[in-house]
N, C-alpha and C. Protein backbone atom coordinates (compact mmCIF):
# COMPACT_ATOMS: atom_id res chain seq x y z
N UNK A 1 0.85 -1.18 0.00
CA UNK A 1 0.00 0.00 0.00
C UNK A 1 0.89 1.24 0.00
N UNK A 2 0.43 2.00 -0.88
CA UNK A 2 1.30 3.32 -1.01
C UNK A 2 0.69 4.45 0.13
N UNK A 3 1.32 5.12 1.01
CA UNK A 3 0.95 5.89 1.96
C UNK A 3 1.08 7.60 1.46
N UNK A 4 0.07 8.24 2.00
CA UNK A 4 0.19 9.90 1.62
C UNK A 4 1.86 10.50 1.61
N UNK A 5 1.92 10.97 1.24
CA UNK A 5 3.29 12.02 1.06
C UNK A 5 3.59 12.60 2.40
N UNK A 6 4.33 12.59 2.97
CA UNK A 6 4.60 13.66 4.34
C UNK A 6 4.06 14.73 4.15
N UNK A 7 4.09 15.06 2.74
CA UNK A 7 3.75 16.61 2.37
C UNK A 7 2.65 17.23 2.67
N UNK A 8 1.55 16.14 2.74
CA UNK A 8 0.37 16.10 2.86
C UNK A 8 0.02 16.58 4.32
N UNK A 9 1.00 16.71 5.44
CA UNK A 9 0.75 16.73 6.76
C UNK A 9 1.56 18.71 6.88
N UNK A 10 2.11 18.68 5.59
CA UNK A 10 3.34 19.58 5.93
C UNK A 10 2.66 21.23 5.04
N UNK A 11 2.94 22.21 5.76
CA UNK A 11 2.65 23.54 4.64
C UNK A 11 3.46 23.74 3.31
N UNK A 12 4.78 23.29 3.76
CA UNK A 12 5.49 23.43 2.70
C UNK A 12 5.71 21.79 1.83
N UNK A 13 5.79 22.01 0.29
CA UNK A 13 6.28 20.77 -0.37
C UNK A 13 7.46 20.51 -0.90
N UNK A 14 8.53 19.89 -0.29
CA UNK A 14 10.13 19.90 -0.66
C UNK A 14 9.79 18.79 -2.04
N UNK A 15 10.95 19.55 -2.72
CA UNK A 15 11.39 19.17 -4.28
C UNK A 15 12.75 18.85 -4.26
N UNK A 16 13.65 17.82 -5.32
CA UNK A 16 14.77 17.66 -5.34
C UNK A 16 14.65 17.70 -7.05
N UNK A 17 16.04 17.93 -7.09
CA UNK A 17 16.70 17.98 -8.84
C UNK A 17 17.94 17.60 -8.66
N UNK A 18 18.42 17.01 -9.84
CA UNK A 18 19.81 16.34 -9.98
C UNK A 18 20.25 17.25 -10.98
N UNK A 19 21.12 17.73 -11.15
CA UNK A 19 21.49 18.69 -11.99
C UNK A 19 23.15 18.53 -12.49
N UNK A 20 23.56 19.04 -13.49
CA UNK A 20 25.00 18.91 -13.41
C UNK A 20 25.63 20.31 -12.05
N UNK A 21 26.69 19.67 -11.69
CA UNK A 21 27.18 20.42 -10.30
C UNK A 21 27.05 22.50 -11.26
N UNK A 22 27.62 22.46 -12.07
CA UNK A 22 27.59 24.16 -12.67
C UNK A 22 26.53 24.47 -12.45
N UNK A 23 25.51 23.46 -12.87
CA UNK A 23 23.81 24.40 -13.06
C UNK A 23 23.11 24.32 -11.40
N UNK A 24 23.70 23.73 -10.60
CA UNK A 24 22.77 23.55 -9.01
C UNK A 24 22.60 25.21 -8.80
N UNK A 25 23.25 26.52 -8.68
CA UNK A 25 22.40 27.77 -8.42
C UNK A 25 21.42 28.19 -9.05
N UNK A 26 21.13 27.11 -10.33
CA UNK A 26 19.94 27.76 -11.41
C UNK A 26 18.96 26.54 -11.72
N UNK A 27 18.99 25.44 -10.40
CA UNK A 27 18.28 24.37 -10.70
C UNK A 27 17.14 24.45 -11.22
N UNK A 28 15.97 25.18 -10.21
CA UNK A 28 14.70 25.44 -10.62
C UNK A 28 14.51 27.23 -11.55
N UNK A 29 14.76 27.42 -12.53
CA UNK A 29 14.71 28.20 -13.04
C UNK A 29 14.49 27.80 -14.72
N UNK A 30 14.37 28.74 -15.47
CA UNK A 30 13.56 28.14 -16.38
C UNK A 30 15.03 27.31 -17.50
N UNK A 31 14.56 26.24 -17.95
CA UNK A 31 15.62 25.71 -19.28
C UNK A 31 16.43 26.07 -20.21
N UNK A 32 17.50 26.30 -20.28
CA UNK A 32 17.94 26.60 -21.43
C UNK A 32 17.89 25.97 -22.70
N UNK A 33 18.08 25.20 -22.52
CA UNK A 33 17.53 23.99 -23.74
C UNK A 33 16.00 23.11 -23.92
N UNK A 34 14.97 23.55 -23.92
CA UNK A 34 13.80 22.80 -23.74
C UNK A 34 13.75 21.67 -24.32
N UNK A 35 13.38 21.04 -24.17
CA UNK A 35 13.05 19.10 -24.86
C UNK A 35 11.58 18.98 -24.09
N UNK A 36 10.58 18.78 -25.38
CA UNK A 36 9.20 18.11 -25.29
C UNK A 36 9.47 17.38 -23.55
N UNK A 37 8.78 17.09 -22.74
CA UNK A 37 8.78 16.10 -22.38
C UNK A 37 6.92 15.22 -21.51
N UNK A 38 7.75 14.32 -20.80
CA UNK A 38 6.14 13.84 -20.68
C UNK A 38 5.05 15.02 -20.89
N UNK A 39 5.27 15.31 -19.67
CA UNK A 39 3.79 16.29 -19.34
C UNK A 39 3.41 17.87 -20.02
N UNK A 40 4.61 18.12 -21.00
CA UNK A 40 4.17 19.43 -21.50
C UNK A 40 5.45 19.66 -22.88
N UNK A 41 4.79 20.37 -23.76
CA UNK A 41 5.81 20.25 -24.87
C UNK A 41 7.30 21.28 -24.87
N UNK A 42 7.92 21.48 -25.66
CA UNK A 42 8.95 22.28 -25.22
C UNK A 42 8.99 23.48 -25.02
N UNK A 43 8.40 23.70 -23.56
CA UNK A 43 8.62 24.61 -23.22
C UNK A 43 9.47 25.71 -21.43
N UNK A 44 10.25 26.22 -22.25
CA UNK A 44 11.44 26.94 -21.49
C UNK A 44 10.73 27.21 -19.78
N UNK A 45 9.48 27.67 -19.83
CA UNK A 45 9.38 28.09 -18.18
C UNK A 45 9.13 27.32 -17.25
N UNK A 46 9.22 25.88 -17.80
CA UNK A 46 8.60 24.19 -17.01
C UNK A 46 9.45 23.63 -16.56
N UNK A 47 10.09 23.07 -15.18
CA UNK A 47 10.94 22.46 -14.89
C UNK A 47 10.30 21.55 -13.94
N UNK A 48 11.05 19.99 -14.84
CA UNK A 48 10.40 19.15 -13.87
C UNK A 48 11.60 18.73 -12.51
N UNK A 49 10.55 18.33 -11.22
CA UNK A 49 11.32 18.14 -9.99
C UNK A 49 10.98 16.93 -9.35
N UNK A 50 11.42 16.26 -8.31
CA UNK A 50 10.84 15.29 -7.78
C UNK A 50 10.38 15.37 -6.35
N UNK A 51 9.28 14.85 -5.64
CA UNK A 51 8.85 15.30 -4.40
C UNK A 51 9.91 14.21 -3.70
N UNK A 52 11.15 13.69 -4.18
CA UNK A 52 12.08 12.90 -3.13
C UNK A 52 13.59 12.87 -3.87
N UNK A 53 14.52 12.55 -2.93
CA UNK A 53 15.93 12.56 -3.56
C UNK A 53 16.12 11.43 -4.68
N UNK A 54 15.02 10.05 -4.10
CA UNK A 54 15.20 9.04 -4.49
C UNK A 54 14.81 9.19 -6.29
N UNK A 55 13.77 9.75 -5.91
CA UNK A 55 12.94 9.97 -7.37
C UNK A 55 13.21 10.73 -8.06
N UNK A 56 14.58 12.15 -7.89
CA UNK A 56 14.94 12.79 -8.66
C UNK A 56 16.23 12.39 -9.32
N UNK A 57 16.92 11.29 -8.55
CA UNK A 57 18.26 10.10 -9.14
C UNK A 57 17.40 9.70 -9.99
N UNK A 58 16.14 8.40 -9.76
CA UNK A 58 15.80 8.16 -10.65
C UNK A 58 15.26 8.80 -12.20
N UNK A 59 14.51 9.95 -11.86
CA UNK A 59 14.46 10.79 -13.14
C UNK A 59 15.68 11.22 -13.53
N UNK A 60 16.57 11.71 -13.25
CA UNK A 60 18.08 11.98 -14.02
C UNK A 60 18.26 10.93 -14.40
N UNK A 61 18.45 9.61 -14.67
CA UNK A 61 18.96 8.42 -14.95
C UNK A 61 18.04 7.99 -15.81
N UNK A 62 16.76 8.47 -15.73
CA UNK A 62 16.18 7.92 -17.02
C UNK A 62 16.25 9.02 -18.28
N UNK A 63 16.47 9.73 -17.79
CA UNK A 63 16.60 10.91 -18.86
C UNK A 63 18.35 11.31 -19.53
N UNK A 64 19.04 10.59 -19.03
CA UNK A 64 20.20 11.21 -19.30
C UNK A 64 20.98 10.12 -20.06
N UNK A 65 21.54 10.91 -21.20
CA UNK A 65 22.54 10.01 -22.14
C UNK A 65 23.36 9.02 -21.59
N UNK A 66 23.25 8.56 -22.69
CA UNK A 66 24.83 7.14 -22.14
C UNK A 66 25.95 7.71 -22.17
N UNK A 67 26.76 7.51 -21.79
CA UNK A 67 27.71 8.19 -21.80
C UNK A 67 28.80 8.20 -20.32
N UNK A 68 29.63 9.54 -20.24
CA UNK A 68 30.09 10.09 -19.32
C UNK A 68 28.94 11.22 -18.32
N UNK A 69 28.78 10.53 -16.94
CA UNK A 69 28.02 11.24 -16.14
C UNK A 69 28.99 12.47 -15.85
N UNK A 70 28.23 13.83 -15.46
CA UNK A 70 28.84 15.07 -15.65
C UNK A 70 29.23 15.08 -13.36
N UNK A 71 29.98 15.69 -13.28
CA UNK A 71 29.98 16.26 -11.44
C UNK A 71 28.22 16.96 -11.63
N UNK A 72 27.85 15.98 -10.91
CA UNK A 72 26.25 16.02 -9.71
C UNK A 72 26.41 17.08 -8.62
N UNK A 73 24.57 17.55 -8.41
CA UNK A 73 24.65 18.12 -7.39
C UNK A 73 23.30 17.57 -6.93
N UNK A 74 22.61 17.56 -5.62
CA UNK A 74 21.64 16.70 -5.39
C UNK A 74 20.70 18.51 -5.01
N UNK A 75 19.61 19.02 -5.32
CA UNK A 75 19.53 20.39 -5.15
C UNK A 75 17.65 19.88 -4.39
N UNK A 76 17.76 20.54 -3.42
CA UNK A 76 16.56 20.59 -2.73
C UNK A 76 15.87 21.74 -2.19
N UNK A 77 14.78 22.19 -2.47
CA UNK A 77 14.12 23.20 -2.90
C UNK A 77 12.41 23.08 -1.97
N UNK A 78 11.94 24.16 -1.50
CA UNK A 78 10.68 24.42 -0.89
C UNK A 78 9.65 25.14 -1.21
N UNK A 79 8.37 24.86 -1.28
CA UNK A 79 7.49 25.69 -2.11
C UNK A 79 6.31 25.20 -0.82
N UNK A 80 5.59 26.37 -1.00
CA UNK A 80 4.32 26.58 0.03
C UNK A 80 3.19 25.31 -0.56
N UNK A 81 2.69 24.57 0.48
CA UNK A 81 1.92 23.67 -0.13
C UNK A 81 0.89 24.41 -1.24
N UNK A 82 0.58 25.61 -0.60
CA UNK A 82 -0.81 26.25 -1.63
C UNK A 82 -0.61 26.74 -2.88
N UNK A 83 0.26 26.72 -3.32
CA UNK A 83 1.10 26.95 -4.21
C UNK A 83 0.93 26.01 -5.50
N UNK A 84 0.59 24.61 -5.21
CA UNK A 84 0.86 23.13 -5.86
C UNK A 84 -0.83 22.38 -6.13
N UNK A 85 -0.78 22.17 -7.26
CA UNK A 85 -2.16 22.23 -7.83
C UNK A 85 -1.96 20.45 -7.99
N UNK A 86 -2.61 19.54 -7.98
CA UNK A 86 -2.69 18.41 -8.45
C UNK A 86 -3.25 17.99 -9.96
N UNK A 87 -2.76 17.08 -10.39
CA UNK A 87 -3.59 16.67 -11.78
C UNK A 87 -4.77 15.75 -11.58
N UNK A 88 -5.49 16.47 -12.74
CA UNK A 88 -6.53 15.41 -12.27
C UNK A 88 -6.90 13.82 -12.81
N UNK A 89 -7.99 13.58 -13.28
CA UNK A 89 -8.17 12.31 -14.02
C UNK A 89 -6.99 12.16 -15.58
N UNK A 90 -6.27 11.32 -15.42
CA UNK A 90 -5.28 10.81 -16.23
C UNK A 90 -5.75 9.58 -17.43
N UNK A 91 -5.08 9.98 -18.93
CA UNK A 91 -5.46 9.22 -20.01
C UNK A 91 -5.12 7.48 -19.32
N UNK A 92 -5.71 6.49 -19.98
CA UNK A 92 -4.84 5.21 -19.64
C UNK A 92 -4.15 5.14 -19.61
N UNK A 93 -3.35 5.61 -20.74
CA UNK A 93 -1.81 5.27 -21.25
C UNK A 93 -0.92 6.22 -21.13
N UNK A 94 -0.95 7.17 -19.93
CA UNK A 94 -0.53 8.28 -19.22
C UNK A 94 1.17 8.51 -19.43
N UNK A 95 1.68 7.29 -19.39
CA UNK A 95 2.99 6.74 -18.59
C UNK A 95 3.67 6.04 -20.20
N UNK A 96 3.17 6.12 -21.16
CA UNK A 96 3.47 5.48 -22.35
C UNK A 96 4.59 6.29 -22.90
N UNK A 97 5.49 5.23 -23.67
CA UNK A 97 6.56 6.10 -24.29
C UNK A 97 6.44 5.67 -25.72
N UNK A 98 6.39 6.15 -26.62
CA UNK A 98 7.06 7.55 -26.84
C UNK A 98 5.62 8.47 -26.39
N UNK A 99 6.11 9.92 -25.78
CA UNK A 99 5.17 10.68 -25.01
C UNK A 99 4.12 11.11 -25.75
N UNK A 100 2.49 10.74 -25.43
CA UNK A 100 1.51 11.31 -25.66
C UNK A 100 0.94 12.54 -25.39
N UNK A 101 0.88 12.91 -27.21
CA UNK A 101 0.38 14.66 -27.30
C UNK A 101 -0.80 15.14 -25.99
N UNK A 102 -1.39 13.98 -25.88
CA UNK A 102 -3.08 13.97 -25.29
C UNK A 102 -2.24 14.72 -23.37
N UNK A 103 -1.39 13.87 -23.38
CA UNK A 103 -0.62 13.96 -22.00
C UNK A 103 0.06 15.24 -22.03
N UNK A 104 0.87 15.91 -23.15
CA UNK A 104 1.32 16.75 -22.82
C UNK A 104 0.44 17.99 -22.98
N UNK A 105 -0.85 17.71 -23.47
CA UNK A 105 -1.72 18.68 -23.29
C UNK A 105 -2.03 19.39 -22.02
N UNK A 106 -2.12 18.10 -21.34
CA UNK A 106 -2.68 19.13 -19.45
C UNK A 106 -1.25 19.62 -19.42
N UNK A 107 -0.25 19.58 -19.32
CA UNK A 107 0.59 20.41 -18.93
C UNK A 107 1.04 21.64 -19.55
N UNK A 108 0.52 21.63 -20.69
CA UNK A 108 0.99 22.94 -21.32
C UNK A 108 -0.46 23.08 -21.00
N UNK A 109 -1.80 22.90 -21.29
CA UNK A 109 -2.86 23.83 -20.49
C UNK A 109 -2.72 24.66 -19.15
N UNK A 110 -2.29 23.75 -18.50
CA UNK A 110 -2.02 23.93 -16.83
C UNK A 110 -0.92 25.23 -17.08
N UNK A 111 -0.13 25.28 -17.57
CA UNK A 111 1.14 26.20 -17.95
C UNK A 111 0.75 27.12 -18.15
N UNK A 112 -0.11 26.94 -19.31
CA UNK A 112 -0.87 28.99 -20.18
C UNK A 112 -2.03 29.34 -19.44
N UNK A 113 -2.48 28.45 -18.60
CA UNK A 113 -3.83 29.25 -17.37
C UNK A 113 -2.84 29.64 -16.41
N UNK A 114 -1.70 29.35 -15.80
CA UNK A 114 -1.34 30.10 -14.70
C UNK A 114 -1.96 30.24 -13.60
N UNK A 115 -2.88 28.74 -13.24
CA UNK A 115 -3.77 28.64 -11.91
C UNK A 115 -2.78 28.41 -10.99
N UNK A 116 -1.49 27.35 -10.63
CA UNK A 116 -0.54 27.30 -9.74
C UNK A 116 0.85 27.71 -9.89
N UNK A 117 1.33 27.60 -9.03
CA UNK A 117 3.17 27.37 -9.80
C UNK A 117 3.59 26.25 -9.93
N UNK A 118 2.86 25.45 -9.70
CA UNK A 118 3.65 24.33 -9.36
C UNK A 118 2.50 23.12 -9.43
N UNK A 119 2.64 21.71 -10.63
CA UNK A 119 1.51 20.72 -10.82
C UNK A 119 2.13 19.55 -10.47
N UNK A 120 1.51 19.06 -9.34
CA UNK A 120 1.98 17.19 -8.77
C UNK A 120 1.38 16.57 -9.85
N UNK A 121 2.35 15.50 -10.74
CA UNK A 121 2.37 14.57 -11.28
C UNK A 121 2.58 13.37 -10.42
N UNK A 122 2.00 12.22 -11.02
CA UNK A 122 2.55 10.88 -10.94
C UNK A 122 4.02 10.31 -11.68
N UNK A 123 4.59 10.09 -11.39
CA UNK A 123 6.01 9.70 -11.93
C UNK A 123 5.72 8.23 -12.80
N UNK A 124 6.00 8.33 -13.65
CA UNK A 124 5.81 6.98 -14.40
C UNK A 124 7.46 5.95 -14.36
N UNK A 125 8.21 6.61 -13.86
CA UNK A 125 9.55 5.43 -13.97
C UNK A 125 9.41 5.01 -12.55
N UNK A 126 8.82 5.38 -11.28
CA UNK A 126 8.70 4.95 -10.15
C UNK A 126 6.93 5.01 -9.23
N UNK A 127 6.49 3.57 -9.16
CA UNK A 127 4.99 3.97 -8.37
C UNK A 127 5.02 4.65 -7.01
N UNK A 128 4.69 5.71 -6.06
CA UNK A 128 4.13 6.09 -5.28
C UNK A 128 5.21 7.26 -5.06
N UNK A 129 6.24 7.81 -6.25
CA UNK A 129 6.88 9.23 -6.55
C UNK A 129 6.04 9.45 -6.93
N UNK A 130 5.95 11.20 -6.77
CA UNK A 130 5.38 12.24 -7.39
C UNK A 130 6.73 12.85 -8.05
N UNK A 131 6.38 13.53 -9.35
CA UNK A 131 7.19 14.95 -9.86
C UNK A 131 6.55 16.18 -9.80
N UNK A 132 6.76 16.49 -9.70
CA UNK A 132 6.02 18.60 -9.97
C UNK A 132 6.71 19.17 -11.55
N UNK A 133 5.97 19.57 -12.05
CA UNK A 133 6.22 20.83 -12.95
C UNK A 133 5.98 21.92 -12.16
N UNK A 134 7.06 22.92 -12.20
CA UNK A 134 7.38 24.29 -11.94
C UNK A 134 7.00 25.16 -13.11
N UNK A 135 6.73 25.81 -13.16
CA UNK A 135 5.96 27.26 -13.91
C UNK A 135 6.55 28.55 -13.75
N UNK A 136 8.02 28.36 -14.04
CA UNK A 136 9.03 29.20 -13.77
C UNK A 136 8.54 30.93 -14.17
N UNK A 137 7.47 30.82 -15.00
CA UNK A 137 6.58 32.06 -15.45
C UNK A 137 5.95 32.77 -14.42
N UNK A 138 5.28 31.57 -13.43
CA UNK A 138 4.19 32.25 -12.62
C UNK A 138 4.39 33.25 -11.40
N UNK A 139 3.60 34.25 -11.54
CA UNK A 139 3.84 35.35 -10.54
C UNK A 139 4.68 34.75 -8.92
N UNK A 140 4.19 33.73 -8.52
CA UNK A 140 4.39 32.91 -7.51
C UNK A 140 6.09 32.44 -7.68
N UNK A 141 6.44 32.40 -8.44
CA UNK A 141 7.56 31.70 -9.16
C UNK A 141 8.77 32.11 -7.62
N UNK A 142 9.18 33.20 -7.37
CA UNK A 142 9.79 33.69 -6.35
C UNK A 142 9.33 32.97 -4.86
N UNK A 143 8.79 31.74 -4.74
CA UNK A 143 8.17 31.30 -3.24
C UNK A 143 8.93 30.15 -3.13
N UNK A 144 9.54 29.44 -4.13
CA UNK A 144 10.38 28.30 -3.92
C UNK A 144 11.66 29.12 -3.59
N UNK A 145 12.08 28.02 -2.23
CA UNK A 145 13.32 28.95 -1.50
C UNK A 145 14.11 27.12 -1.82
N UNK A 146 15.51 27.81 -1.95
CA UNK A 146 16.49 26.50 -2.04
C UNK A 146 17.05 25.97 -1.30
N UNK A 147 16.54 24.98 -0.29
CA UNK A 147 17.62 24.38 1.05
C UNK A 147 18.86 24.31 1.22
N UNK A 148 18.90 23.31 0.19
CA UNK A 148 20.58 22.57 -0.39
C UNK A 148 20.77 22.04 -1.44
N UNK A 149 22.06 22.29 -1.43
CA UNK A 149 22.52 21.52 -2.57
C UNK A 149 24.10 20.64 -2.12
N UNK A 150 24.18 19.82 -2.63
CA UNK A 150 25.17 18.86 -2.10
C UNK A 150 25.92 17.95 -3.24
N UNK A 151 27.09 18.29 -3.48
CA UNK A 151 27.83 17.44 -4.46
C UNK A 151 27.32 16.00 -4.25
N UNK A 152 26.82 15.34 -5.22
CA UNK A 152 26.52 13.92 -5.53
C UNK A 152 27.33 13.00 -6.90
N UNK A 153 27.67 11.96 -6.13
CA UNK A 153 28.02 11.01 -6.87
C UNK A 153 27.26 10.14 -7.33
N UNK A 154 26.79 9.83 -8.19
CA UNK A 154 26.25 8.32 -8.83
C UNK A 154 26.77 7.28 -8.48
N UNK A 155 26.36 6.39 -7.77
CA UNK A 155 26.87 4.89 -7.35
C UNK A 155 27.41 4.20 -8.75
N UNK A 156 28.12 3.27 -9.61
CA UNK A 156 28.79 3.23 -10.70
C UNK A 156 27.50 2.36 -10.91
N UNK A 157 27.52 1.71 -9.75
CA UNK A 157 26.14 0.26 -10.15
C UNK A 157 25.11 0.89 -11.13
N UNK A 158 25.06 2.20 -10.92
CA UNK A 158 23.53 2.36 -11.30
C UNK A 158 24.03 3.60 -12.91
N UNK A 159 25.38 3.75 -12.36
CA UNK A 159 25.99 4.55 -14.25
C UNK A 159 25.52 3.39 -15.76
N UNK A 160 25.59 2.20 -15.33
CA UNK A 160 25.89 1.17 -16.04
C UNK A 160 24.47 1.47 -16.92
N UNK A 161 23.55 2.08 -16.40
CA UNK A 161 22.47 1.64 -16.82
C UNK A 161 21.63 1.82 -18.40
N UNK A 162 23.07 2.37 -19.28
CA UNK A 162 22.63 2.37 -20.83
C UNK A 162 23.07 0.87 -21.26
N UNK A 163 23.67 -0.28 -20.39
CA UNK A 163 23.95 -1.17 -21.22
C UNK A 163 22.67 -1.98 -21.33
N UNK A 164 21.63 -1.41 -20.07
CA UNK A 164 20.44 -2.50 -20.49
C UNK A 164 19.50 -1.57 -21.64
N UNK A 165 19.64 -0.85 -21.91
CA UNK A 165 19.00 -0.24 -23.24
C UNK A 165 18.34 -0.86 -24.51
């Protein structure tokens, strides 16, 4: 059984991002490079985060080239619960790859209404993570304050992971 979020008890909702170590002062801020992704198409003011450390390793790792991993920073970040809008009823095939237009619709809707700063997703590479899209646009945008950030290493076990590709 999957249990509520701490967050749920808490005013504020902590976020983590994995970032390369250069970009951790500009974690949550808007993209320089946009790439489509699940929940909204390419666009610059959306940054996705994870409501845990665990789940923001795992999103960097599913998202990131094979290759040479860059110096990590593990970046953890706070936003007022009221702030954070939930999604609502989700297509079936929500979590399908290659990413559905239908899916990235609520998030670029959610984006150009400017009802929150911030939309809890379901994480599709892990069950009972959440991610947030940030709305680096929204008036609110200035309420996420940054805890920490902390040089991180990747365990090698888990670098390996373009050979199962």
């Amino acid at each position: 059984m999957i249990t509520p979020h701490r967050d749920a008890l808490e005013r504020d909702v902590h976020v983590w991002r994995v970032v390369a170590r250069d970009q951790a002062a500009a974690a949550f801020t808007a993209s320089r490079n946009p790439k489509p992704g699940r929940w909204c198409g390419a666009d610059p003011r959306v940054v996705y985060v994870s409501d845990s450390p665990g789940g923001a390793v795992l999103e960097f790792l599913a998202h990131a080239a094979p290759g040479e991993v860059p110096a990590l920073s593990l970046v953890q970040g706070r936003v007022p619960a009221d702030a954070v809008e939930a999604v609502g009823t989700l297509p079936a095939d929500w979590a399908a790859v290659p990413y559905r237009p239908a899916v990235q619709a609520i998030g670029d809707a959610w984006a150009a209404a400017g009802r929150s700063y911030a939309l809890r997703v379901p994480s599709a590479v892990c069950p009972g993570v959440d991610n947030l899209l940030l709305n680096c646009a929204h008036a609110n945008a200035g309420q996420l304050v940054t805890v920490s950030h902390v040089d991180f290493v990747l365990d090698a076990r888990l670098a390996k992971q373009d050979a199962a590709r």
